[in-house]
N, C-alpha and C. Protein backbone atom coordinates (compact mmCIF):
# COMPACT_ATOMS: atom_id res chain seq x y z
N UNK A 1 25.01 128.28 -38.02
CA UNK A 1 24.16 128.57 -36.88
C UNK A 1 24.16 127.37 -35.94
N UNK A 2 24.30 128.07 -34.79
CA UNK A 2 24.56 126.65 -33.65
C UNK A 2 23.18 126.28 -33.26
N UNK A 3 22.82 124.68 -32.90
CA UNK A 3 21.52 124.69 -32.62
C UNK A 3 21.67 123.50 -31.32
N UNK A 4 20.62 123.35 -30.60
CA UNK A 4 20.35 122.36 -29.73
C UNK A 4 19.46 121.42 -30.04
N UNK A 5 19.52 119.97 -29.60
CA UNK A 5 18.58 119.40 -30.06
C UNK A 5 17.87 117.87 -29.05
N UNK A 6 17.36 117.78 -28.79
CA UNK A 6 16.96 116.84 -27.32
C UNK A 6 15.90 115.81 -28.03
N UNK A 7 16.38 114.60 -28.03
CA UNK A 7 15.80 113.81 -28.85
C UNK A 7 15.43 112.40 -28.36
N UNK A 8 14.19 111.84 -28.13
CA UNK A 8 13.72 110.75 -27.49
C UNK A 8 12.91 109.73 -28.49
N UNK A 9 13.84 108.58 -28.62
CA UNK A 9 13.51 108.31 -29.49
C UNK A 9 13.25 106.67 -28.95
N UNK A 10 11.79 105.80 -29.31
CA UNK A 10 11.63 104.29 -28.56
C UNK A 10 11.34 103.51 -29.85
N UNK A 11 11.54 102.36 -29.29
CA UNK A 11 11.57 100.93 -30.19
C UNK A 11 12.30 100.06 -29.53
N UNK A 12 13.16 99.08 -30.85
CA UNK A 12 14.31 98.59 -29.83
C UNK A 12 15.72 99.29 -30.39
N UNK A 13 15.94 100.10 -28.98
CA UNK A 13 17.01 100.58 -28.62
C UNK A 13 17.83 100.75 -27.65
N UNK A 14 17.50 99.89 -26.98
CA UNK A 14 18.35 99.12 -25.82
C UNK A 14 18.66 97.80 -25.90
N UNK A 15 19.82 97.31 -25.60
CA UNK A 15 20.37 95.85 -26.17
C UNK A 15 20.85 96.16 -27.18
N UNK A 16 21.01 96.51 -28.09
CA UNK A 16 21.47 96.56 -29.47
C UNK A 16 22.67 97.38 -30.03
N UNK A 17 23.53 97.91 -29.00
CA UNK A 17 24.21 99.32 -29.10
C UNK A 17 23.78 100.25 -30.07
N UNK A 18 22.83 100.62 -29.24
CA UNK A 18 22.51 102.23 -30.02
C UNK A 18 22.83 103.22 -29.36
N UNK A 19 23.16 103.21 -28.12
CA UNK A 19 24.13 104.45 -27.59
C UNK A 19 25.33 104.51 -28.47
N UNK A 20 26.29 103.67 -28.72
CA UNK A 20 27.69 103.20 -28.91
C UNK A 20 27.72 103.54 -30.34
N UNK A 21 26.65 103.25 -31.46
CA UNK A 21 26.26 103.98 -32.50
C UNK A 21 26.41 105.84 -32.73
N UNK A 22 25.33 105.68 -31.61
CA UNK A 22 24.96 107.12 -32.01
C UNK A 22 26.53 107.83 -31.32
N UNK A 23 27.35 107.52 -30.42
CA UNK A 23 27.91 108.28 -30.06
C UNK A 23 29.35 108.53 -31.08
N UNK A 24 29.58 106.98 -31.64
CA UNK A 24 30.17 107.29 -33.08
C UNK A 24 29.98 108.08 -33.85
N UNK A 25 28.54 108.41 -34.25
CA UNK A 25 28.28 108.79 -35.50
C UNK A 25 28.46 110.86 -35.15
N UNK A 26 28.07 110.46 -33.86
CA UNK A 26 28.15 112.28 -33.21
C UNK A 26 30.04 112.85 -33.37
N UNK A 27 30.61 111.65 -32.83
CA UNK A 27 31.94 112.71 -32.98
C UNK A 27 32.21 112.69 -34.46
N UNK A 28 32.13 111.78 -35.34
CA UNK A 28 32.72 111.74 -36.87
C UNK A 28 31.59 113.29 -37.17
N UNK A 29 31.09 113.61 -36.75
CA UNK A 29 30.30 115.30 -37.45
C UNK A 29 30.44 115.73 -36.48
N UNK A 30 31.36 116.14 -35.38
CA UNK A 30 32.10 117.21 -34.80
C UNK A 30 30.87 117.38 -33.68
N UNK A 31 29.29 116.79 -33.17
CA UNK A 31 28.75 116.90 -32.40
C UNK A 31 29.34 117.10 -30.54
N UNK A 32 28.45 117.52 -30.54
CA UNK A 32 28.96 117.38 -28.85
C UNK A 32 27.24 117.53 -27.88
N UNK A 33 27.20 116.80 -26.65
CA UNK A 33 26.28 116.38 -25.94
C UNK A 33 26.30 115.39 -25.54
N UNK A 34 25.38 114.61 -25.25
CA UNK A 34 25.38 112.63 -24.81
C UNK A 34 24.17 112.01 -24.97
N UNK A 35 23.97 110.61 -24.75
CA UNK A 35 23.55 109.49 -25.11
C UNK A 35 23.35 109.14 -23.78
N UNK A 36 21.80 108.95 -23.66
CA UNK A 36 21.39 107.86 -22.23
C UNK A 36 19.95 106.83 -22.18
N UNK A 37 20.45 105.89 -21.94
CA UNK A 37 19.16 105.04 -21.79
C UNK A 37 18.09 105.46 -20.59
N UNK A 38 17.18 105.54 -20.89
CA UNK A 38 16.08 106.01 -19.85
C UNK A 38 15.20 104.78 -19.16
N UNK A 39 14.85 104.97 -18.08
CA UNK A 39 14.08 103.64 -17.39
C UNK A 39 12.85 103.00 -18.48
N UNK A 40 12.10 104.25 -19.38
CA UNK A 40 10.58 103.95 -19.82
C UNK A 40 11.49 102.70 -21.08
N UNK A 41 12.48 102.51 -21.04
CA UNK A 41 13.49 101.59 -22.38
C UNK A 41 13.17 102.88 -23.85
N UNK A 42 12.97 103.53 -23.35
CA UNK A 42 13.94 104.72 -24.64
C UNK A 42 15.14 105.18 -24.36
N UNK A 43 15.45 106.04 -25.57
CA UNK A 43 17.04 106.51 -25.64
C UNK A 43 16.84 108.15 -25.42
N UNK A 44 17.35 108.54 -24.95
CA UNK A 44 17.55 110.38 -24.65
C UNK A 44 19.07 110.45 -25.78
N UNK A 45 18.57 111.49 -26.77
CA UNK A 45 20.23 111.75 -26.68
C UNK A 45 20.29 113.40 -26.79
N UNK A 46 21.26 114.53 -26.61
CA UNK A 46 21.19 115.50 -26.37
C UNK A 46 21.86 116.14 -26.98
N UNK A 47 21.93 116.91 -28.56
CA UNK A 47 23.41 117.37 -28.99
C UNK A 47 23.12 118.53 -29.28
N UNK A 48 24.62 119.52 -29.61
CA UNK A 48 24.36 120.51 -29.92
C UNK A 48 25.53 121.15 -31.20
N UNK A 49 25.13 121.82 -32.06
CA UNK A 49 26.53 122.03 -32.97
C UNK A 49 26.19 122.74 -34.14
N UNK A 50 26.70 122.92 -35.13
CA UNK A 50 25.69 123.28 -36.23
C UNK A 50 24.27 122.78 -36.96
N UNK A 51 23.65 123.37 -37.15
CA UNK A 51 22.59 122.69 -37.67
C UNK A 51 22.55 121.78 -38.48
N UNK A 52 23.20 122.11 -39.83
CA UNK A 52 23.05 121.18 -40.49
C UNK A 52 23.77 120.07 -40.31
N UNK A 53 24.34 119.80 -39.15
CA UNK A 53 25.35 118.60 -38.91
C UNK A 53 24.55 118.00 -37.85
N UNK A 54 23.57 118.98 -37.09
CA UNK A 54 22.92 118.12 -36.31
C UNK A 54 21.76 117.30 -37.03
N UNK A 55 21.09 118.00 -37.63
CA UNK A 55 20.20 117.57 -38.70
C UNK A 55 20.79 116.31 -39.44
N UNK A 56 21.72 116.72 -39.98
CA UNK A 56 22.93 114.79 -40.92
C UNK A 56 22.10 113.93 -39.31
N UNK A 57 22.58 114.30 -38.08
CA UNK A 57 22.60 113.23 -37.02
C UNK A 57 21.42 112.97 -36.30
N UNK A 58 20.50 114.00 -36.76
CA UNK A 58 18.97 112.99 -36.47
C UNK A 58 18.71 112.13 -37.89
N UNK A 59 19.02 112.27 -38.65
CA UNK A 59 18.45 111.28 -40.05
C UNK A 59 19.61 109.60 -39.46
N UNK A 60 20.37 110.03 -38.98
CA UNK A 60 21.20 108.56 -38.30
C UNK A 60 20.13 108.46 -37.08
N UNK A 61 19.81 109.21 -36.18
CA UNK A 61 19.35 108.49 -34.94
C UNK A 61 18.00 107.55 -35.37
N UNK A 62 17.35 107.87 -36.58
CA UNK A 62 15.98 107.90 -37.16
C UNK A 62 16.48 106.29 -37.37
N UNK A 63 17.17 105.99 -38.03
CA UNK A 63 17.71 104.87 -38.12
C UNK A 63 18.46 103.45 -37.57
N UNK A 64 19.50 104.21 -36.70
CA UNK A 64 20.29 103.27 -35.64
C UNK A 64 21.01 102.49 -36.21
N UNK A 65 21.59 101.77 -35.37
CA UNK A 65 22.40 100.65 -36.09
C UNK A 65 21.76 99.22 -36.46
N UNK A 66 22.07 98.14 -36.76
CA UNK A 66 21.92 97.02 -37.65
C UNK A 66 20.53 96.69 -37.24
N UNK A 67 20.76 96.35 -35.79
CA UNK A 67 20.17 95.55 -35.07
C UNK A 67 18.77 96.22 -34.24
N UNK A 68 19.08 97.74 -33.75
CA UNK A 68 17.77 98.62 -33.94
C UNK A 68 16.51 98.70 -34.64
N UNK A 69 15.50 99.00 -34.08
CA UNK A 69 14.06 99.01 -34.75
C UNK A 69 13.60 100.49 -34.31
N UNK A 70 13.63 101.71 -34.25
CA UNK A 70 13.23 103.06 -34.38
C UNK A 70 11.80 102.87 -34.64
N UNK A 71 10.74 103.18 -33.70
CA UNK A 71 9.43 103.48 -34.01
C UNK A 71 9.51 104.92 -34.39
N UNK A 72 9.57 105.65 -33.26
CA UNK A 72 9.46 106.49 -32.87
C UNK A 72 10.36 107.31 -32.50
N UNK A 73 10.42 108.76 -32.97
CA UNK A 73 11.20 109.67 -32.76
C UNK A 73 10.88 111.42 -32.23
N UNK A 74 11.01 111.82 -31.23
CA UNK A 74 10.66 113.16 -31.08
C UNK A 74 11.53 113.89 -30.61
N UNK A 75 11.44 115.48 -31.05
CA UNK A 75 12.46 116.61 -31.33
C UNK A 75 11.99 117.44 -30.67
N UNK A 76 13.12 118.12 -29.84
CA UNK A 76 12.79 119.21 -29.03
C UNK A 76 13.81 120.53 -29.74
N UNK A 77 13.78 121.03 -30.40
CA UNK A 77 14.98 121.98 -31.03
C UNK A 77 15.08 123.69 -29.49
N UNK A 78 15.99 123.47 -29.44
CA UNK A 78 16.18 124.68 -28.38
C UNK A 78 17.50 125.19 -28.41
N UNK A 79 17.23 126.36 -27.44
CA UNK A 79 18.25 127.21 -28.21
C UNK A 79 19.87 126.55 -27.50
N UNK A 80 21.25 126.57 -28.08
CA UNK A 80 22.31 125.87 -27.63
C UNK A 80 22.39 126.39 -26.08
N UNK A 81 23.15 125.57 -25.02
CA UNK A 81 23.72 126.13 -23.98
C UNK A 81 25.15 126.30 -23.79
N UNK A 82 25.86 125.75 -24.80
CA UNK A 82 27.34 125.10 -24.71
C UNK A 82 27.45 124.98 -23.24
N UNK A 83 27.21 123.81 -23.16
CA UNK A 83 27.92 123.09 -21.79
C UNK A 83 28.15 121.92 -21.84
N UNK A 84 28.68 121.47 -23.30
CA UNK A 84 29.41 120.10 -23.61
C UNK A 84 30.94 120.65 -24.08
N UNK A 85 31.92 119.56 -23.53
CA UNK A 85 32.86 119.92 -24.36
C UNK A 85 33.12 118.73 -25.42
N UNK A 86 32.47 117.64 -25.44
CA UNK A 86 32.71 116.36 -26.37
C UNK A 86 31.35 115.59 -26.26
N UNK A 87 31.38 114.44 -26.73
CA UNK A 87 30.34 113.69 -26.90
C UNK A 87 30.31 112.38 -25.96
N UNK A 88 29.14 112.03 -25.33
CA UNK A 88 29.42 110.92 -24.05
C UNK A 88 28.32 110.09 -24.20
N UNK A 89 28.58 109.02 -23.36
CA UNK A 89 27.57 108.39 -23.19
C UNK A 89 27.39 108.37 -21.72
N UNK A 90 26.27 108.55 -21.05
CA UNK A 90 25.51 109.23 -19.82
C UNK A 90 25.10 107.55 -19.49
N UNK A 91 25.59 107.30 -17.75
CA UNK A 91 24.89 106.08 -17.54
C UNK A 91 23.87 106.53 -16.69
């Protein structure tokens, strides 16, 4: 089942490559959508694909890479639009 998933997630996640993370971790599970830093210094990221592969890739966003601190995380689950064809990072 294909799902959508819109995810805003603050701490420190800017400076630290957590776009560059997450956008790794999205193509190695076949994701597709993008990655953008937002003015408030949170991260937007936007994917869509099977569920349970999107699901594997919020338990990574929950986390981040090395140098990341994840307070906070919130989920918008909606229904897919397919209007990605790969995974990006959005400046």
């Amino acid at each position: 089942m294909e799902v959508r998933a819109e995810i805003v997630v603050n701490g420190l996640v800017q400076g630290v490559s957590y776009r560059y993370f997450v956008i790794r971790e999205a193509q190695k599970l076949g994701l597709k959508g993008y990655t953008q830093n937002l003015y408030t210094g949170e991260v937007l990221t936007v994917i869509e694909g099977e569920k349970v592969m999107v699901e594997e890739m919020i338990k990574k966003i929950k986390v981040g890479p090395i140098h990341a601190s994840v307070k906070f995380c919130k989920i918008d689950w909606q229904e897919p639009k397919n209007e990605f064809t790969d995974f990006e990072v959005r400046f």
